[in-house]
PDB file of N, CA and C in Angstrom:
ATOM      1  N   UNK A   1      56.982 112.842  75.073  1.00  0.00           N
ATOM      2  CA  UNK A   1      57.353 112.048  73.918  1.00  0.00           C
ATOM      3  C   UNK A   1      58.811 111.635  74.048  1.00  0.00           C
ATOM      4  N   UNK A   2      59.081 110.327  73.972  1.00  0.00           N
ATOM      5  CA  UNK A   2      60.479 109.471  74.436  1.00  0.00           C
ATOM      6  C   UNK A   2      60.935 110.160  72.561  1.00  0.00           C
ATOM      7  N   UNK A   3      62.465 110.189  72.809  1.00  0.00           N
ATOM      8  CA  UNK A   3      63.530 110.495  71.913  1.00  0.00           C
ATOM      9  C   UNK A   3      63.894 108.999  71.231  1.00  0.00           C
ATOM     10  N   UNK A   4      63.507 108.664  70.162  1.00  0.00           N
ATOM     11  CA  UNK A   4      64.466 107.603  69.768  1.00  0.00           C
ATOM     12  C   UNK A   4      65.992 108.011  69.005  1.00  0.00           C
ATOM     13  N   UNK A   5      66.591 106.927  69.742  1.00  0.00           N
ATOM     14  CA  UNK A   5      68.519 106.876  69.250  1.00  0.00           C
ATOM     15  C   UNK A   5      68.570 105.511  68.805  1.00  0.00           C
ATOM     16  N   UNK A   6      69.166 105.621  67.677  1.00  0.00           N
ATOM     17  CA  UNK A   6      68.839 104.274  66.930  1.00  0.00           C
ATOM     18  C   UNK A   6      70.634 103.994  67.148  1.00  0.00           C
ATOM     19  N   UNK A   7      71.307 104.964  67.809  1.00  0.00           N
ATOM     20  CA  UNK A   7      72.624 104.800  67.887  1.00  0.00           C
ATOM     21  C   UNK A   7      73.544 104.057  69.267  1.00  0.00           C
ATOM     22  N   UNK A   8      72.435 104.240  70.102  1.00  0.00           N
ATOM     23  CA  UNK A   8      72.616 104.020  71.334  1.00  0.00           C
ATOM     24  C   UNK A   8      71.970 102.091  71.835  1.00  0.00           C
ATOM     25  N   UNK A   9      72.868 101.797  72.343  1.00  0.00           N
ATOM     26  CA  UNK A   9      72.782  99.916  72.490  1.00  0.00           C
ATOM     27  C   UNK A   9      71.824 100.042  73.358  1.00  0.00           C
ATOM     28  N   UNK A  10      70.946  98.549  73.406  1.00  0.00           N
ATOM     29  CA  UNK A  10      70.231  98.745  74.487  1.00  0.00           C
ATOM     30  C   UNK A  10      70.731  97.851  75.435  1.00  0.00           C
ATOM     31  N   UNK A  11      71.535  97.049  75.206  1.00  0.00           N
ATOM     32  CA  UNK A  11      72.421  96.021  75.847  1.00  0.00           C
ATOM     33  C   UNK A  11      73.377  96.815  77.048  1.00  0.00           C
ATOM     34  N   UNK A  12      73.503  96.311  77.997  1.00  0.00           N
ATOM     35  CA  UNK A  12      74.754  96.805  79.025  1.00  0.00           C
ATOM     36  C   UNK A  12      75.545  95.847  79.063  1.00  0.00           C
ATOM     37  N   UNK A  13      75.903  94.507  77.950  1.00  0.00           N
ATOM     38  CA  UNK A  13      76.720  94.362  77.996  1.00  0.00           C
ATOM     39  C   UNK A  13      77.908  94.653  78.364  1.00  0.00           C
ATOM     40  N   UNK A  14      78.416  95.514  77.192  1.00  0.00           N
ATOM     41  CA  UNK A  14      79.604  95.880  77.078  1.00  0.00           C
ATOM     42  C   UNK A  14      80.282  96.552  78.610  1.00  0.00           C
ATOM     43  N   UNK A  15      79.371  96.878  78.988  1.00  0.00           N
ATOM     44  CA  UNK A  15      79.581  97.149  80.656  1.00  0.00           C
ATOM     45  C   UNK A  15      79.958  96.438  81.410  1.00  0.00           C
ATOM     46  N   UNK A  16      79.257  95.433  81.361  1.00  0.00           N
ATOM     47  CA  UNK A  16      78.764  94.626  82.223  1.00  0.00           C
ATOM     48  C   UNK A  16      80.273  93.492  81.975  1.00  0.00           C
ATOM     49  N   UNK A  17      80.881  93.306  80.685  1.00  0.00           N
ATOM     50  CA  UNK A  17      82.192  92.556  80.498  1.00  0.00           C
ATOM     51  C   UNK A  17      83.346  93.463  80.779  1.00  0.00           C
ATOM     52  N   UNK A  18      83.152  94.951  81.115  1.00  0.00           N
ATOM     53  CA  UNK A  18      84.370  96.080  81.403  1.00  0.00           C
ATOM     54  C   UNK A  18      84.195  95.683  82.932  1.00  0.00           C
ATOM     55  N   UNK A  19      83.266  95.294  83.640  1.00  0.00           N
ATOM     56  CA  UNK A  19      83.362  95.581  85.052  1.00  0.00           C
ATOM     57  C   UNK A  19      83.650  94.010  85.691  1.00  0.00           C
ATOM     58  N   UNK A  20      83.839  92.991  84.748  1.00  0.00           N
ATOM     59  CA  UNK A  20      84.032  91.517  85.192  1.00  0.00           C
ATOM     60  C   UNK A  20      84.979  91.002  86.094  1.00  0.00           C
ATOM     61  N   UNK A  21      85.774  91.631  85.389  1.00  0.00           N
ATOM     62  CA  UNK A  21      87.375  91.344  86.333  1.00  0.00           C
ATOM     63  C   UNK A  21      87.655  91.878  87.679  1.00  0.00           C
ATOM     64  N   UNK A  22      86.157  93.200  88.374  1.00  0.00           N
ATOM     65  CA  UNK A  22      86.568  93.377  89.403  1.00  0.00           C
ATOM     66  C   UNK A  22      85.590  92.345  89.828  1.00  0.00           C
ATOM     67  N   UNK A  23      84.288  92.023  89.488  1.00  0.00           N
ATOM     68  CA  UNK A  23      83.621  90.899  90.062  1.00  0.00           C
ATOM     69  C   UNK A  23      84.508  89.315  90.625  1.00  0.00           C
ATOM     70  N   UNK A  24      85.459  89.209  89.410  1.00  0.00           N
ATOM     71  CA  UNK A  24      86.038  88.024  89.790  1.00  0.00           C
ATOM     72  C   UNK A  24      87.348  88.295  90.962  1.00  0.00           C
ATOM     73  N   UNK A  25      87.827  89.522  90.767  1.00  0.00           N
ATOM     74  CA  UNK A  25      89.037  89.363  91.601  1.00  0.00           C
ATOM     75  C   UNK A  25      88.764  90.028  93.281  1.00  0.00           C
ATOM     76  N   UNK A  26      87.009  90.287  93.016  1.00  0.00           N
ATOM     77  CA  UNK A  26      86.709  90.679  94.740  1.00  0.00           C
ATOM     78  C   UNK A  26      86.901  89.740  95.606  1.00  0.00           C
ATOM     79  N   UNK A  27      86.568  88.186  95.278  1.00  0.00           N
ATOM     80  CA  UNK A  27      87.526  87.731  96.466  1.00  0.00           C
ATOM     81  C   UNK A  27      88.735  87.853  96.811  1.00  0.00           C
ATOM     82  N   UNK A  28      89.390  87.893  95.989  1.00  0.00           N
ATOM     83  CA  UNK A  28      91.128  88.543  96.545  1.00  0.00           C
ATOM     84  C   UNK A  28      91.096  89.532  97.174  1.00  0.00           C
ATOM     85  N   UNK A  29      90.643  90.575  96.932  1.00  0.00           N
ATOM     86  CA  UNK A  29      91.023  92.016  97.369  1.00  0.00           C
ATOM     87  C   UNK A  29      90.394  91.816  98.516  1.00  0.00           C
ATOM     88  N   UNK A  30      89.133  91.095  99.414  1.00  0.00           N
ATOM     89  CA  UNK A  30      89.153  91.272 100.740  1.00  0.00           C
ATOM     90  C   UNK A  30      90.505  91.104 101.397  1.00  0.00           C
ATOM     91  N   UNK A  31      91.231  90.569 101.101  1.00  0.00           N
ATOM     92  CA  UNK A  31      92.651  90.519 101.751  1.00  0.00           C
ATOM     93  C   UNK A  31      93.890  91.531 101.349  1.00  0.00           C
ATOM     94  N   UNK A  32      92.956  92.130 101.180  1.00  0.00           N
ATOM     95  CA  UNK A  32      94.067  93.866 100.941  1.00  0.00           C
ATOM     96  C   UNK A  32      94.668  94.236 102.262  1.00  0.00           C
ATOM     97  N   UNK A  33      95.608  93.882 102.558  1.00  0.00           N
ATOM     98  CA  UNK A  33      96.151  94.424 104.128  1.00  0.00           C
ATOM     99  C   UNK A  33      95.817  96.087 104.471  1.00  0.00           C
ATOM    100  N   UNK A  34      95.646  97.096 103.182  1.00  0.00           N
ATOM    101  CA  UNK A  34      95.160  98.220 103.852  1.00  0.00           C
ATOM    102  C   UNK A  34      94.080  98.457 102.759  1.00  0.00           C
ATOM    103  N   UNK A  35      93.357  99.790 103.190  1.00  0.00           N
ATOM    104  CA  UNK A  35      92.479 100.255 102.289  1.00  0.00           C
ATOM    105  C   UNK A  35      93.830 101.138 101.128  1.00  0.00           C
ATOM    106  N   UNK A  36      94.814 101.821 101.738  1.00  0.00           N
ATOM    107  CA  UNK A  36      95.470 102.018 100.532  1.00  0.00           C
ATOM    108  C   UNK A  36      96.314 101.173  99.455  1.00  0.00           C
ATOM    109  N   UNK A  37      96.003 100.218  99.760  1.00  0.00           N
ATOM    110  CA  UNK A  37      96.513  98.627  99.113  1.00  0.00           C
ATOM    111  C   UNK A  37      95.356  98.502  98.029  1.00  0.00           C
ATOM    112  N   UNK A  38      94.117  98.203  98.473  1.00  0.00           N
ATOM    113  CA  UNK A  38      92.788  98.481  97.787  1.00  0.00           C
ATOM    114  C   UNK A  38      92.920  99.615  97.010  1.00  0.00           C
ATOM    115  N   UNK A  39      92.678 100.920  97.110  1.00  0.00           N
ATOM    116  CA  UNK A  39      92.969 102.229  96.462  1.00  0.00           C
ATOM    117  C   UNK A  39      93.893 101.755  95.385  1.00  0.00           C
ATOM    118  N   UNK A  40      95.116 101.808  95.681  1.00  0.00           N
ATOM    119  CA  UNK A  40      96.285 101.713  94.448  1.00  0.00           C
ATOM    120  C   UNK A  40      95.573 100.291  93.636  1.00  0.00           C
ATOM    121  N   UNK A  41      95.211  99.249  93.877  1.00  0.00           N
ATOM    122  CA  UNK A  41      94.471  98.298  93.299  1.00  0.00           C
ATOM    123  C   UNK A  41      93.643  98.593  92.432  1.00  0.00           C
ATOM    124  N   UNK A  42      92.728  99.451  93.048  1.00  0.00           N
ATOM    125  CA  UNK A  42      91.516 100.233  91.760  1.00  0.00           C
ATOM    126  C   UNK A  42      92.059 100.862  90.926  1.00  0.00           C
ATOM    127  N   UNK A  43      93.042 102.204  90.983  1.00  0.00           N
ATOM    128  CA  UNK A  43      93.755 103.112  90.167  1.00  0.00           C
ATOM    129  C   UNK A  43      94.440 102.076  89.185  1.00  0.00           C
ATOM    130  N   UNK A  44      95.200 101.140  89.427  1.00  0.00           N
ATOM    131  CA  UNK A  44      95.488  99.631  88.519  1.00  0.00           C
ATOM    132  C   UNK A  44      94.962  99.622  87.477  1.00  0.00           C
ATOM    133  N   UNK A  45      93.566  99.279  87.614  1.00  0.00           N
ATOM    134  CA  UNK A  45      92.738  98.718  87.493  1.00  0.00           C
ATOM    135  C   UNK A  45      91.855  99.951  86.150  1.00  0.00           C
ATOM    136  N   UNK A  46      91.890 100.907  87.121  1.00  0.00           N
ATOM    137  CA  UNK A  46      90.943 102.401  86.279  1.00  0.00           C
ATOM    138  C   UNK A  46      91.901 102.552  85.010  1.00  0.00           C
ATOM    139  N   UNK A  47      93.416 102.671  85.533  1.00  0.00           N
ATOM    140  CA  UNK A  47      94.336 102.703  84.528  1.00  0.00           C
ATOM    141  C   UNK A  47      94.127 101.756  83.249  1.00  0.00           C
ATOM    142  N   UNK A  48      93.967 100.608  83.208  1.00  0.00           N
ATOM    143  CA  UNK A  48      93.989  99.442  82.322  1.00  0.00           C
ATOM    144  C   UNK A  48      92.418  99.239  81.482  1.00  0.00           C
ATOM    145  N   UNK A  49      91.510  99.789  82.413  1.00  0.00           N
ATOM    146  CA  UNK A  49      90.462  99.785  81.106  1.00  0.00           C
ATOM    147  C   UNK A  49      89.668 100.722  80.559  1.00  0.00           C
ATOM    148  N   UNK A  50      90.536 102.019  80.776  1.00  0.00           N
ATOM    149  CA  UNK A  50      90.463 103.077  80.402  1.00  0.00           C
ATOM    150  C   UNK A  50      91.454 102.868  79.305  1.00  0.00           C
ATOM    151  N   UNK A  51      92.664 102.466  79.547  1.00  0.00           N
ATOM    152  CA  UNK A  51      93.411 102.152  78.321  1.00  0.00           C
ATOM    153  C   UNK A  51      92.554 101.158  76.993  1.00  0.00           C
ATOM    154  N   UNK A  52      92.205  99.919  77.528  1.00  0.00           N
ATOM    155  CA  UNK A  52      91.339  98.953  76.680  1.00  0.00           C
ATOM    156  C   UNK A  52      90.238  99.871  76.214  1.00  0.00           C
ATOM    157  N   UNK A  53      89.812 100.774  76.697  1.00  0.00           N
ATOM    158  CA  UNK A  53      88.239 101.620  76.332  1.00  0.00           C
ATOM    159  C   UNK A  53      88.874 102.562  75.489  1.00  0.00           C
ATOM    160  N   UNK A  54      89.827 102.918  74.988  1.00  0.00           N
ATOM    161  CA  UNK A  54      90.323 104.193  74.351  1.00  0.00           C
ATOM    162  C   UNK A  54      91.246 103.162  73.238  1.00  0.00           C
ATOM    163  N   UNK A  55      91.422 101.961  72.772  1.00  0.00           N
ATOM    164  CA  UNK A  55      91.823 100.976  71.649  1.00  0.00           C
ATOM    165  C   UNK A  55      93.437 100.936  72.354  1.00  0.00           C
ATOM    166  N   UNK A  56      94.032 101.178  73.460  1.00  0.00           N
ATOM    167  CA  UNK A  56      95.151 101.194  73.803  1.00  0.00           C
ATOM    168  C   UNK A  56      95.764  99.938  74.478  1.00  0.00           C
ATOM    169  N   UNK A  57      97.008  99.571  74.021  1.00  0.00           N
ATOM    170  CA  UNK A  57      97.197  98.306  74.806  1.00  0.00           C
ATOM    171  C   UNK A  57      97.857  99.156  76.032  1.00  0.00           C
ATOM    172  N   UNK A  58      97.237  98.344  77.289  1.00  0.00           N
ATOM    173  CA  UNK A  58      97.678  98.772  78.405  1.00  0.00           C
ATOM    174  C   UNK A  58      99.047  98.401  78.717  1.00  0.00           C
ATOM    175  N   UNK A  59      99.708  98.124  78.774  1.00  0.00           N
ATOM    176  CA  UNK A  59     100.890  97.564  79.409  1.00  0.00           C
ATOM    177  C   UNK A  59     101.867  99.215  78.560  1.00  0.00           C
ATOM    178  N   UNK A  60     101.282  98.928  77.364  1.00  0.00           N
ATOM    179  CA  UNK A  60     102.318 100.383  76.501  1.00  0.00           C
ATOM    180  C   UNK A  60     101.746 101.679  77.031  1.00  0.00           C
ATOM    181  N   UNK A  61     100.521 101.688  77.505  1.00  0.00           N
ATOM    182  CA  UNK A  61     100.391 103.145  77.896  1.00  0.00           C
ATOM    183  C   UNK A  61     100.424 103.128  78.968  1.00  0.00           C
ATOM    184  N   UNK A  62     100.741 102.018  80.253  1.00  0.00           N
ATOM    185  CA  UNK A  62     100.907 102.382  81.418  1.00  0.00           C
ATOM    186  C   UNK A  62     102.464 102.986  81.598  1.00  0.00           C
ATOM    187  N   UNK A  63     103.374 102.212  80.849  1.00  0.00           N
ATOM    188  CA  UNK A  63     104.308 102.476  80.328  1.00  0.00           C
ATOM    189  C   UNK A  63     104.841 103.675  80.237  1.00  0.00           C
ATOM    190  N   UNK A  64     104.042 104.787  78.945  1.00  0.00           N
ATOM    191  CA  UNK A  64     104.036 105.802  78.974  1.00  0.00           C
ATOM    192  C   UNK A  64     103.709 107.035  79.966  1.00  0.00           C
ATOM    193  N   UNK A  65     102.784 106.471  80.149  1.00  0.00           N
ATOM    194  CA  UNK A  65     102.537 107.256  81.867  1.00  0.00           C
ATOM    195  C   UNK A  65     103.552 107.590  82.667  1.00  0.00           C
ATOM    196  N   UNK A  66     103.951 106.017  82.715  1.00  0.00           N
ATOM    197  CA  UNK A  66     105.145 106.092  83.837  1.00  0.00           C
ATOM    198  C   UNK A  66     106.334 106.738  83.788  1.00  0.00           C
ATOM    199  N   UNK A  67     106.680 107.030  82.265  1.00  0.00           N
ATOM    200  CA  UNK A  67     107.836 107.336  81.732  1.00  0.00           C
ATOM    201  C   UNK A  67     107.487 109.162  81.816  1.00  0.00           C
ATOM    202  N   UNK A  68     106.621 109.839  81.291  1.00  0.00           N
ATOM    203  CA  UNK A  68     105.981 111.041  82.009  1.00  0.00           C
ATOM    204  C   UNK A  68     105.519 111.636  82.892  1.00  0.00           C
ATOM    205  N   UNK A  69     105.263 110.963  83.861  1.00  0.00           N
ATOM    206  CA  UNK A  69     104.496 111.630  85.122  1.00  0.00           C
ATOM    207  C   UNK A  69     104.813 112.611  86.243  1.00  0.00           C
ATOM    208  N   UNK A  70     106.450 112.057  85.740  1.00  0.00           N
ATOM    209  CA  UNK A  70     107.032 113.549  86.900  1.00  0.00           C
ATOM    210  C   UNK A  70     107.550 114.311  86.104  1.00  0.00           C
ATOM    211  N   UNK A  71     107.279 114.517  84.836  1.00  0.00           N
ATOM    212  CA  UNK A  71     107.395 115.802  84.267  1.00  0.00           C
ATOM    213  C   UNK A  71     106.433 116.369  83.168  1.00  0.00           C
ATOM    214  N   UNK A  72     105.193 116.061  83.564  1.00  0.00           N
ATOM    215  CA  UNK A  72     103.361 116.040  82.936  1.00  0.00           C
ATOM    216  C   UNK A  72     103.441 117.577  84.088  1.00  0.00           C
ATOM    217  N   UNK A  73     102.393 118.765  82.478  1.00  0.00           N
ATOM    218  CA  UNK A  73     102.065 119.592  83.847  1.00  0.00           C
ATOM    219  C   UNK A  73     101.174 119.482  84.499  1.00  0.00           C
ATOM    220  N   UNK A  74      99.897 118.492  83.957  1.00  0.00           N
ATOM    221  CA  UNK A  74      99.001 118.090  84.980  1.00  0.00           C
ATOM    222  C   UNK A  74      98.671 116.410  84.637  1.00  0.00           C
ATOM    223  N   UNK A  75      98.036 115.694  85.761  1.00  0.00           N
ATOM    224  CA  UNK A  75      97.935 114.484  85.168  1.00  0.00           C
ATOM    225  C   UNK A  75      96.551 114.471  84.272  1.00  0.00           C
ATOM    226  N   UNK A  76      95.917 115.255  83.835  1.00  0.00           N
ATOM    227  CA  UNK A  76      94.914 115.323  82.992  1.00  0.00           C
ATOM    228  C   UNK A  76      95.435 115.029  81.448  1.00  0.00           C
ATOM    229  N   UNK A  77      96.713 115.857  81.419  1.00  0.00           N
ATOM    230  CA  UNK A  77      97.408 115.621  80.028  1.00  0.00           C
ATOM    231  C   UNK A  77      98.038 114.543  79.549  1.00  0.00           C
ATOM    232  N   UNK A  78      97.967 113.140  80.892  1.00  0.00           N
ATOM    233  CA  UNK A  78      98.642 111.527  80.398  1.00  0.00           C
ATOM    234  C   UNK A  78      97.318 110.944  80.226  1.00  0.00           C
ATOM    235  N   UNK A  79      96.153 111.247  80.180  1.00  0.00           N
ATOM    236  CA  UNK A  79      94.874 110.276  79.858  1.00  0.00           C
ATOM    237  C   UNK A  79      95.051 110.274  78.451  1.00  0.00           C
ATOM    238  N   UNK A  80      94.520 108.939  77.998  1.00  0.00           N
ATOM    239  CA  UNK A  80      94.185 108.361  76.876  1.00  0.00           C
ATOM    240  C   UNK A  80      94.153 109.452  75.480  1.00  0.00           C
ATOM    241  N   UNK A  81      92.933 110.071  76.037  1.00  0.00           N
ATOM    242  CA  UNK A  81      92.178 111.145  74.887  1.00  0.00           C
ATOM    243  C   UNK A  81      92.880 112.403  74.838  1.00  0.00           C
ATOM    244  N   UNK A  82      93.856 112.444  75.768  1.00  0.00           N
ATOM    245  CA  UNK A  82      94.665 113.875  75.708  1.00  0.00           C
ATOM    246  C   UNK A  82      96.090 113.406  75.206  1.00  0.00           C
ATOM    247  N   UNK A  83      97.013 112.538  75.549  1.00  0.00           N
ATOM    248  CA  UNK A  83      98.791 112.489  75.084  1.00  0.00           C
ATOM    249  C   UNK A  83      97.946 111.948  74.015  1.00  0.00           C
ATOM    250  N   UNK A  84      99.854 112.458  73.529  1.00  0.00           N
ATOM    251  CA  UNK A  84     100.193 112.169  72.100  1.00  0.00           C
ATOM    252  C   UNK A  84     100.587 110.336  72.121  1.00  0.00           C
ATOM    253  N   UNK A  85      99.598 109.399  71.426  1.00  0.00           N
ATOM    254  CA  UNK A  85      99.860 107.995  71.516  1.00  0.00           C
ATOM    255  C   UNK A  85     100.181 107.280  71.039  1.00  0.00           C
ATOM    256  N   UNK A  86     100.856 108.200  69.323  1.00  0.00           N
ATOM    257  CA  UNK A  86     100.866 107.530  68.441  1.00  0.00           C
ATOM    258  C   UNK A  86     101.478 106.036  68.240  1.00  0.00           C
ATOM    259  N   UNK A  87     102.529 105.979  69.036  1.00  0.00           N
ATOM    260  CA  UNK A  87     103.557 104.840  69.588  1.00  0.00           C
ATOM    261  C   UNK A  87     102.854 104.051  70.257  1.00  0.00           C
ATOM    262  N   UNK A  88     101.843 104.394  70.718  1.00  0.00           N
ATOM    263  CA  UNK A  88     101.059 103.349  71.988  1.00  0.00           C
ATOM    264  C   UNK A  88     100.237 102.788  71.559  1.00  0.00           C
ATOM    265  N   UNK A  89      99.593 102.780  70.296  1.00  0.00           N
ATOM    266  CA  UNK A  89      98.316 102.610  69.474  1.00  0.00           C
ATOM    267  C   UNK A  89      98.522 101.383  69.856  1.00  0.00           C
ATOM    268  N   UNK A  90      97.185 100.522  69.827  1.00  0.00           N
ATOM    269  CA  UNK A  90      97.235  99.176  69.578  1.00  0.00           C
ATOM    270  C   UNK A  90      97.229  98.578  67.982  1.00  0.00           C
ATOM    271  N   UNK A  91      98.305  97.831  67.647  1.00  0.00           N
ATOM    272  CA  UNK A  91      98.142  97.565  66.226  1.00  0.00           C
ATOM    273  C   UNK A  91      97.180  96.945  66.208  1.00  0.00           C
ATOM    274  N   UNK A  92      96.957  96.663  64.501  1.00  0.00           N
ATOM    275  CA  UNK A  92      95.778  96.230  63.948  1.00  0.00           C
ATOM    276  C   UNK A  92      96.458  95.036  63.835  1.00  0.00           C
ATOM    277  N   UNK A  93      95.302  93.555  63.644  1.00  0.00           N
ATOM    278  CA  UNK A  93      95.757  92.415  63.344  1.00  0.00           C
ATOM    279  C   UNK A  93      95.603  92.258  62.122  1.00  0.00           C
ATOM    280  N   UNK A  94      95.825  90.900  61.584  1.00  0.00           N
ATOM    281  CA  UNK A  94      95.359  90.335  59.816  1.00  0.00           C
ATOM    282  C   UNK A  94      93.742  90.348  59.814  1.00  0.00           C
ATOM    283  N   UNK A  95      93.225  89.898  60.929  1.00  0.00           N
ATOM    284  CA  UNK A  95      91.718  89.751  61.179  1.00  0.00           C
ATOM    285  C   UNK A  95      90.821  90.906  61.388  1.00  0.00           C
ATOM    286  N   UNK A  96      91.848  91.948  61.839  1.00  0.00           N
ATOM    287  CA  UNK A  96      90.713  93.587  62.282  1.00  0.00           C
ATOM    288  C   UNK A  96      91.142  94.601  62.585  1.00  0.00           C
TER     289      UNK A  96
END
């Protein structure tokens, strides 16, 4: 007997528009002069919509990161759902 979740989308949208930007920018990245060029590219990348997925504007919490990282006792404690962000929040607009 299947479980119904009346909470759960059936759409993969929302996926499917989080993962767009690497679809569009794979032609560029074949011209990654190394694979660790590529690597730091993804981490970029993991960084920024992990920020957008957690209501954070990226540019302020990469920010923050950066401003902590060599003195974080682990990097588990600069993700999204763990620092303190209050400063990093993304404001609210007139519209939402």
């Amino acid at each position: 007997m299947a479980i119904v979740r009346g909470d759960l989308r059936i759409s993969n949208s929302l996926a499917e528009n989080t993962i767009r930007p690497f679809a569009v920018g794979r032609r560029a990245w074949l011209f990654a002069d190394t694979s660790r060029g590529g690597h730091a590219s993804a981490t970029c990348y993991s960084l920024i919509e992990t920020a957008k997925a957690n209501g954070l504007e990226p540019a302020a919490y990469i920010h923050h990161v950066l401003e902590r990282i060599a003195t974080a006792d682990t990097l588990e404690a600069l993700l999204p759902w763990n620092a303190r962000l209050a400063s990093v929040a993304k404001k609210k607009t007139k519209h939402g």
